[in-house]
C-alpha atoms as a PDB file:
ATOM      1  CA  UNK A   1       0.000   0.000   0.000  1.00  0.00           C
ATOM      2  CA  UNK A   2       0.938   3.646  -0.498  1.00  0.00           C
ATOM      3  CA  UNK A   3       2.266   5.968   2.166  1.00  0.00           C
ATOM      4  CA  UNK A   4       1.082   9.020   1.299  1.00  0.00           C
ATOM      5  CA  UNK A   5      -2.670  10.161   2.810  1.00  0.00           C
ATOM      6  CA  UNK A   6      -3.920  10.303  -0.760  1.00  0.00           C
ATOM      7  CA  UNK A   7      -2.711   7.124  -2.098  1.00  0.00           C
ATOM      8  CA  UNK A   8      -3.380   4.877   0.807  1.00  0.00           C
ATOM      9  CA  UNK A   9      -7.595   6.603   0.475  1.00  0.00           C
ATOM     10  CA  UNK A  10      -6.838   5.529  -3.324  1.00  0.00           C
ATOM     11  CA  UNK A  11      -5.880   1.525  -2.292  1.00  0.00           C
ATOM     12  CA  UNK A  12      -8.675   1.592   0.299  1.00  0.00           C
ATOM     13  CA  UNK A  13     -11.177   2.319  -2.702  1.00  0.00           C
ATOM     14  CA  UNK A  14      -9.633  -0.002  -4.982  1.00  0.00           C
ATOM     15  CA  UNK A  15      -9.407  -2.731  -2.555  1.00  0.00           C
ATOM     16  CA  UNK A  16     -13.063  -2.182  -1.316  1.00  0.00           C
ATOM     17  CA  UNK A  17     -14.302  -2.472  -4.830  1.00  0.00           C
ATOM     18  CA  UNK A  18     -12.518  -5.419  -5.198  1.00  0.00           C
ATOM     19  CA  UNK A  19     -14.987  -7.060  -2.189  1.00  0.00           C
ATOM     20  CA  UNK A  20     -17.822  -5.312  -3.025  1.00  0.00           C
ATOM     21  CA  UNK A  21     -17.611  -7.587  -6.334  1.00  0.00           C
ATOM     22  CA  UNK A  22     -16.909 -10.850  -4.902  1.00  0.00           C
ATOM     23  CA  UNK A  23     -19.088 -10.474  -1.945  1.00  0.00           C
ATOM     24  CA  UNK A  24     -21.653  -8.019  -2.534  1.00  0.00           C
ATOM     25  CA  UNK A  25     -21.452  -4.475  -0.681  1.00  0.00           C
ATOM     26  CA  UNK A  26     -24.225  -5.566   2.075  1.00  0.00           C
ATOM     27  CA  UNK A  27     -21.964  -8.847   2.864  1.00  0.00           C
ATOM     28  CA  UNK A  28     -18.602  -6.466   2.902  1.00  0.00           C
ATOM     29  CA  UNK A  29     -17.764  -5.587   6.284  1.00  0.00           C
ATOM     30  CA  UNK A  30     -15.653  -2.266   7.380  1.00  0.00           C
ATOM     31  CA  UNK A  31     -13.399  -4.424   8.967  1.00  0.00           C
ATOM     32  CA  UNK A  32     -12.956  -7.077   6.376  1.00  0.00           C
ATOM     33  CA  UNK A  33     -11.865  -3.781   3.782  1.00  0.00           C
ATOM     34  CA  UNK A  34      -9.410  -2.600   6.741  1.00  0.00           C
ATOM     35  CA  UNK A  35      -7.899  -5.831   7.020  1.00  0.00           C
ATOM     36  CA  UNK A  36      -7.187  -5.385   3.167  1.00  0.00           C
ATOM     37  CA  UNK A  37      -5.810  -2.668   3.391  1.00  0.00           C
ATOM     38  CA  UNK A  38      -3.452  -4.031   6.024  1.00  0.00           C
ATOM     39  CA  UNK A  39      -5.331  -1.309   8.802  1.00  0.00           C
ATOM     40  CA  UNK A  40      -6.817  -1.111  11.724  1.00  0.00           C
ATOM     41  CA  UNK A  41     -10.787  -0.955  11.282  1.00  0.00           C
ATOM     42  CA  UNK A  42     -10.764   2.282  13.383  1.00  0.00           C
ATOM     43  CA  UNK A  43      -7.831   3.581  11.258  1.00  0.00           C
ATOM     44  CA  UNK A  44     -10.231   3.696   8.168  1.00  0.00           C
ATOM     45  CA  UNK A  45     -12.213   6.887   9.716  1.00  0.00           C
ATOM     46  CA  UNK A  46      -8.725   8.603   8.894  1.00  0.00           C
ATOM     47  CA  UNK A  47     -10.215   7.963   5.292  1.00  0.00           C
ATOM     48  CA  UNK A  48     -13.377   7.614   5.142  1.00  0.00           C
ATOM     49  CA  UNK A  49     -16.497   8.631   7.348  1.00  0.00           C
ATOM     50  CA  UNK A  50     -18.316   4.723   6.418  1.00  0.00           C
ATOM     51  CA  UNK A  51     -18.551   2.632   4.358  1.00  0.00           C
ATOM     52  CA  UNK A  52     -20.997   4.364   2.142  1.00  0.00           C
ATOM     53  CA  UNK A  53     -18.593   7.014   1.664  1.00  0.00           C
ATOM     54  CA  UNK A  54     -16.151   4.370   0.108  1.00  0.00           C
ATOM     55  CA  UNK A  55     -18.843   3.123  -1.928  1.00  0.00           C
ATOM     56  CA  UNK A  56     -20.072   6.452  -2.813  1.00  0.00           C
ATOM     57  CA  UNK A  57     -16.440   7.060  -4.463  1.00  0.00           C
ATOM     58  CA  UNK A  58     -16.047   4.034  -5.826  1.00  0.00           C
ATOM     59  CA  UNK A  59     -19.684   5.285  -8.154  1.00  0.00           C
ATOM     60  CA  UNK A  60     -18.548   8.663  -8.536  1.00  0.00           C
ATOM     61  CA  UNK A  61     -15.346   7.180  -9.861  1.00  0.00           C
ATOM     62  CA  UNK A  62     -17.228   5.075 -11.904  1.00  0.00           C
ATOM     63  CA  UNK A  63     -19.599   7.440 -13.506  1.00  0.00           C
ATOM     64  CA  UNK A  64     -16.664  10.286 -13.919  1.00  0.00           C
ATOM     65  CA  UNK A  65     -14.526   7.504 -15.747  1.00  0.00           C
ATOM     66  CA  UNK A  66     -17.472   6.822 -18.591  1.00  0.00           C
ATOM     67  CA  UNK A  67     -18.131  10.309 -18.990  1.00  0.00           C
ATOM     68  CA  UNK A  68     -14.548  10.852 -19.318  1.00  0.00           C
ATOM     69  CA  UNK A  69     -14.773   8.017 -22.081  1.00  0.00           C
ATOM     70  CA  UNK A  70     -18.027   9.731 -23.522  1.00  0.00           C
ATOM     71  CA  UNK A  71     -16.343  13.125 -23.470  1.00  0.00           C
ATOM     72  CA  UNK A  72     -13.429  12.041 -25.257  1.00  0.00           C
ATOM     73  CA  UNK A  73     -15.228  10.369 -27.868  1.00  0.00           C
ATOM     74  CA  UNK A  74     -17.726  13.855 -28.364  1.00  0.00           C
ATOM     75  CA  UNK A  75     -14.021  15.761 -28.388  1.00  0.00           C
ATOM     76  CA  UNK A  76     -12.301  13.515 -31.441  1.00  0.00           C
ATOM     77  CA  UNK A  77     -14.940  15.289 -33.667  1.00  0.00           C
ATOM     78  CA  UNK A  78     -16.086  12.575 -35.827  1.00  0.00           C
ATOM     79  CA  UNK A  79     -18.891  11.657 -37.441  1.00  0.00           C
ATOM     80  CA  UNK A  80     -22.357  11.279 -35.014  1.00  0.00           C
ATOM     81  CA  UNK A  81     -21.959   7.344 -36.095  1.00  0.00           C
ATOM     82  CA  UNK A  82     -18.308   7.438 -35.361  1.00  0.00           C
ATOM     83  CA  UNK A  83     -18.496   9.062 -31.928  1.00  0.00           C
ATOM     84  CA  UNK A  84     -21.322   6.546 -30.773  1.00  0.00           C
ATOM     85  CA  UNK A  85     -19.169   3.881 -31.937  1.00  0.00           C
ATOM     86  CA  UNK A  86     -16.338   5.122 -29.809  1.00  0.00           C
ATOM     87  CA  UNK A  87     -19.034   5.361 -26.715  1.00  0.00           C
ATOM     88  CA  UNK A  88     -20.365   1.800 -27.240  1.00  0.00           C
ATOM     89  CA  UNK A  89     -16.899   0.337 -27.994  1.00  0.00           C
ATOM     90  CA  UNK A  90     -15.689   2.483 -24.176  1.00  0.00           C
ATOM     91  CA  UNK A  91     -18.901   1.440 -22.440  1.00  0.00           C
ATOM     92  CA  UNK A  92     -18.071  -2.594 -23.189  1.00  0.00           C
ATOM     93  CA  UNK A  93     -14.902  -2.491 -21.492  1.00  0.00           C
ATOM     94  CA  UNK A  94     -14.455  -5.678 -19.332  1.00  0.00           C
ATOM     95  CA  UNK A  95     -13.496  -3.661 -16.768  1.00  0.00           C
ATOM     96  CA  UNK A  96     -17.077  -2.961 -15.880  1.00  0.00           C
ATOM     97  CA  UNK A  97     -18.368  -6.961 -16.750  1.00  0.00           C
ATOM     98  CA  UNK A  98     -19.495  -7.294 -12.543  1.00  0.00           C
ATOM     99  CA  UNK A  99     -21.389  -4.067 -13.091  1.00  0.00           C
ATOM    100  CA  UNK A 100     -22.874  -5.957 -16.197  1.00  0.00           C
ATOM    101  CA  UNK A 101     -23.754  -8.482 -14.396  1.00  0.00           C
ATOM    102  CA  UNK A 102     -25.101  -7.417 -10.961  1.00  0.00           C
ATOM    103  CA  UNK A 103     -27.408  -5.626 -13.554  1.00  0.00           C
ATOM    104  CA  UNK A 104     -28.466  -8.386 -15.084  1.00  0.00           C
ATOM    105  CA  UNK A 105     -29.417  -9.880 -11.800  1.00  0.00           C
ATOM    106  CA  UNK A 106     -31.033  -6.675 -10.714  1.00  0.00           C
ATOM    107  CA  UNK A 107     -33.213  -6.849 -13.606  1.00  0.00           C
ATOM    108  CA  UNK A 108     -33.628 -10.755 -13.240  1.00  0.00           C
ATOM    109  CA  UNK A 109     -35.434 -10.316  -9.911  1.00  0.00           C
ATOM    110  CA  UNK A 110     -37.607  -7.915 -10.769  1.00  0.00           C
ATOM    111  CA  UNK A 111     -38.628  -9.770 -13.940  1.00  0.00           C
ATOM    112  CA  UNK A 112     -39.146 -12.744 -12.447  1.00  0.00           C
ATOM    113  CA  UNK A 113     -41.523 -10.876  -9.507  1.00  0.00           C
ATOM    114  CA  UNK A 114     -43.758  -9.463 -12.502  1.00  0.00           C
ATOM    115  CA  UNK A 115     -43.736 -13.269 -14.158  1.00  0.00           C
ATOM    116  CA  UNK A 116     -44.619 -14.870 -11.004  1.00  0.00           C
ATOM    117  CA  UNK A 117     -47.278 -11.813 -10.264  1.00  0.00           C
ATOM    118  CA  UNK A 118     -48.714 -13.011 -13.622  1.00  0.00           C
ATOM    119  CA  UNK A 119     -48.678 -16.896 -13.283  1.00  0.00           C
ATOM    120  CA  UNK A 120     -50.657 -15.971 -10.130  1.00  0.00           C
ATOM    121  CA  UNK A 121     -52.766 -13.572 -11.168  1.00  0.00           C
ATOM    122  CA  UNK A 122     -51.986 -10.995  -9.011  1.00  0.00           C
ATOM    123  CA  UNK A 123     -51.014  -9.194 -12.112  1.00  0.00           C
ATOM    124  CA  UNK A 124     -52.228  -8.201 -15.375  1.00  0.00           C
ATOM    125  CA  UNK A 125     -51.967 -11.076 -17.999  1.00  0.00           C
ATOM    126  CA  UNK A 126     -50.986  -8.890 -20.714  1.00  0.00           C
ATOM    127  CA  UNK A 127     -48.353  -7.486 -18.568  1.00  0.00           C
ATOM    128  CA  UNK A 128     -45.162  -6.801 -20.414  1.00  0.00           C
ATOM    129  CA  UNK A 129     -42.490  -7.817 -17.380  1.00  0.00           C
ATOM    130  CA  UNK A 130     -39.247  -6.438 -18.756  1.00  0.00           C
ATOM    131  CA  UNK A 131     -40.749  -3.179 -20.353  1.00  0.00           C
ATOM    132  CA  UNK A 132     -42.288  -3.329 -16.748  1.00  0.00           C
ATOM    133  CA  UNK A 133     -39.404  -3.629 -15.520  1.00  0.00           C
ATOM    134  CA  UNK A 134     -37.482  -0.875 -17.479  1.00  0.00           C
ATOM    135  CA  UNK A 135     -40.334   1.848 -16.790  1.00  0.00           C
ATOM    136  CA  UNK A 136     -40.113   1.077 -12.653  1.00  0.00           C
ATOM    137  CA  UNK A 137     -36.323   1.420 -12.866  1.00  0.00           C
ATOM    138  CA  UNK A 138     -35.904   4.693 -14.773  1.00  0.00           C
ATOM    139  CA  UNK A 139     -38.828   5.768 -12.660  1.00  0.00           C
ATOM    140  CA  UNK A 140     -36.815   5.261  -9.460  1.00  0.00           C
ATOM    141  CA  UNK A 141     -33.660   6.019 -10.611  1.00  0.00           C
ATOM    142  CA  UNK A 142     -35.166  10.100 -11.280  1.00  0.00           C
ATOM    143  CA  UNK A 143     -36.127  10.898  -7.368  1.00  0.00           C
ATOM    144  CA  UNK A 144     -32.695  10.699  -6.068  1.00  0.00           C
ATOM    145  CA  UNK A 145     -32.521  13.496  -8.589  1.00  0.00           C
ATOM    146  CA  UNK A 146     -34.985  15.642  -7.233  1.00  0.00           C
ATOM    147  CA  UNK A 147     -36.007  14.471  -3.698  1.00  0.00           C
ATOM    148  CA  UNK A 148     -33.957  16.797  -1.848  1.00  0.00           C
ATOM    149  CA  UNK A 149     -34.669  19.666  -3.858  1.00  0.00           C
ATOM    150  CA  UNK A 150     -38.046  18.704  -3.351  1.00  0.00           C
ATOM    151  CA  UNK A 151     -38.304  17.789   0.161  1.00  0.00           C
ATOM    152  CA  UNK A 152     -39.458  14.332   0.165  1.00  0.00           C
ATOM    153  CA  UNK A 153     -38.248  12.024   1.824  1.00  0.00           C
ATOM    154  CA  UNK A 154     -37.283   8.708   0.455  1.00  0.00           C
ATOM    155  CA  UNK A 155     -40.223   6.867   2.261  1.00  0.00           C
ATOM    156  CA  UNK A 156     -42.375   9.607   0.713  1.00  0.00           C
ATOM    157  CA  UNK A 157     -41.306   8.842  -2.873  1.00  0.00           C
ATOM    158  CA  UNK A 158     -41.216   4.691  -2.337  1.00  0.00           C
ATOM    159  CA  UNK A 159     -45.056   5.317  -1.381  1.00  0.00           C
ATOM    160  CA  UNK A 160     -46.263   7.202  -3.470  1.00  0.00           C
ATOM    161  CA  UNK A 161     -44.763   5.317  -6.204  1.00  0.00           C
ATOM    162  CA  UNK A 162     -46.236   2.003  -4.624  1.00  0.00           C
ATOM    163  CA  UNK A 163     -49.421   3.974  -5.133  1.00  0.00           C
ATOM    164  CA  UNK A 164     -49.410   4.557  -8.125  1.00  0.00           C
ATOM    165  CA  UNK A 165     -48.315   1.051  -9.512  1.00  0.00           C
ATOM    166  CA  UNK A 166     -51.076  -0.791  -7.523  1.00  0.00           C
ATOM    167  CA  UNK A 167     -53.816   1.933  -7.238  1.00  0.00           C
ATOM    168  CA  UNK A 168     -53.436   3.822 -10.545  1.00  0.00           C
ATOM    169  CA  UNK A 169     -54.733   7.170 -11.350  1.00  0.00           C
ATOM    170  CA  UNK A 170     -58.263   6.746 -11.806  1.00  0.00           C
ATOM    171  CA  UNK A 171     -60.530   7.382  -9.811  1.00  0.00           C
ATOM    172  CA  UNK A 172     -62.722   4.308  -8.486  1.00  0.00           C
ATOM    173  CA  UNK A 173     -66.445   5.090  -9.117  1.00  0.00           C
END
């Protein structure tokens, strides 16, 4: 590991990420990433305020990496064709294949849910799961946009959104 303040924070991230994928984040405990990192558990604070900091800049490394790719690829100037070939050719990196596939799981789960909501009737026969699917996770990927500028709270949003999926927005007469 690194000496310097900046570099160990750097190893911490990168080893962290490392668990995250092979055990989940949930599973990953504070103290397995310290040990590591070759640090006390307590010696992490120096670092990081919890875990979901590290996590938080392991996405925001992430997502700044991508749009670095994306950026680059709008900067070279090329043809509209060219530059989206540039941003589909940075986007299927391997580097990103566990992100790949914990979304294929994510999306798994919630497509089988809708299947087995079908099957039992609970749901609408005609029910399309995976378009289902795509519509509920755009939907609640846009609050954490504008909740706080808002002011709802997360509950808030998860409700009324549970609302409107079950209840609709018609009136019942």
């Amino acid at each position: 590991m690194s000496t310097t303040g900046s570099g160990r924070r750097a190893d911490v991230v990168q080893l962290a990420g490392e668990l995250f994928a092979q055990k989940g984040y949930r599973a990953t405990t504070v103290r397995e990433i310290a040990d590591a990192a070759g640090i006390l558990s307590g010696s992490l604070y120096h670092h990081f305020d919890s875990k979901e900091s590290i996590g938080d800049e392991i996405l925001s490394g992430f997502i700044n990496d991508v749009l670095a790719d994306y950026r680059a690829a709008v900067a070279s100037g090329g043809f509209p064709r060219e530059v989206l070939e540039q941003i589909v050719r940075s986007t299927s990196q391997t580097r990103f294949g566990y992100l790949r596939k914990a979304v294929g799981e994510i999306e798994r789960t919630w497509v089988t849910q809708l299947e087995r909501g079908k099957k039992e009737g609970t749901f609408r026969a005609d029910l399309d799961a995976r378009l289902t699917y795509r519509l509920l996770r755009d939907v609640l990927w846009i609050p954490s946009q504008w909740r706080l500028a808002e002011g709802y709270s997360t509950e808030q949003v998860a409700d009324a959104l549970l609302r409107l999926l079950f209840d609709g927005i018609t009136a019942r007469t």
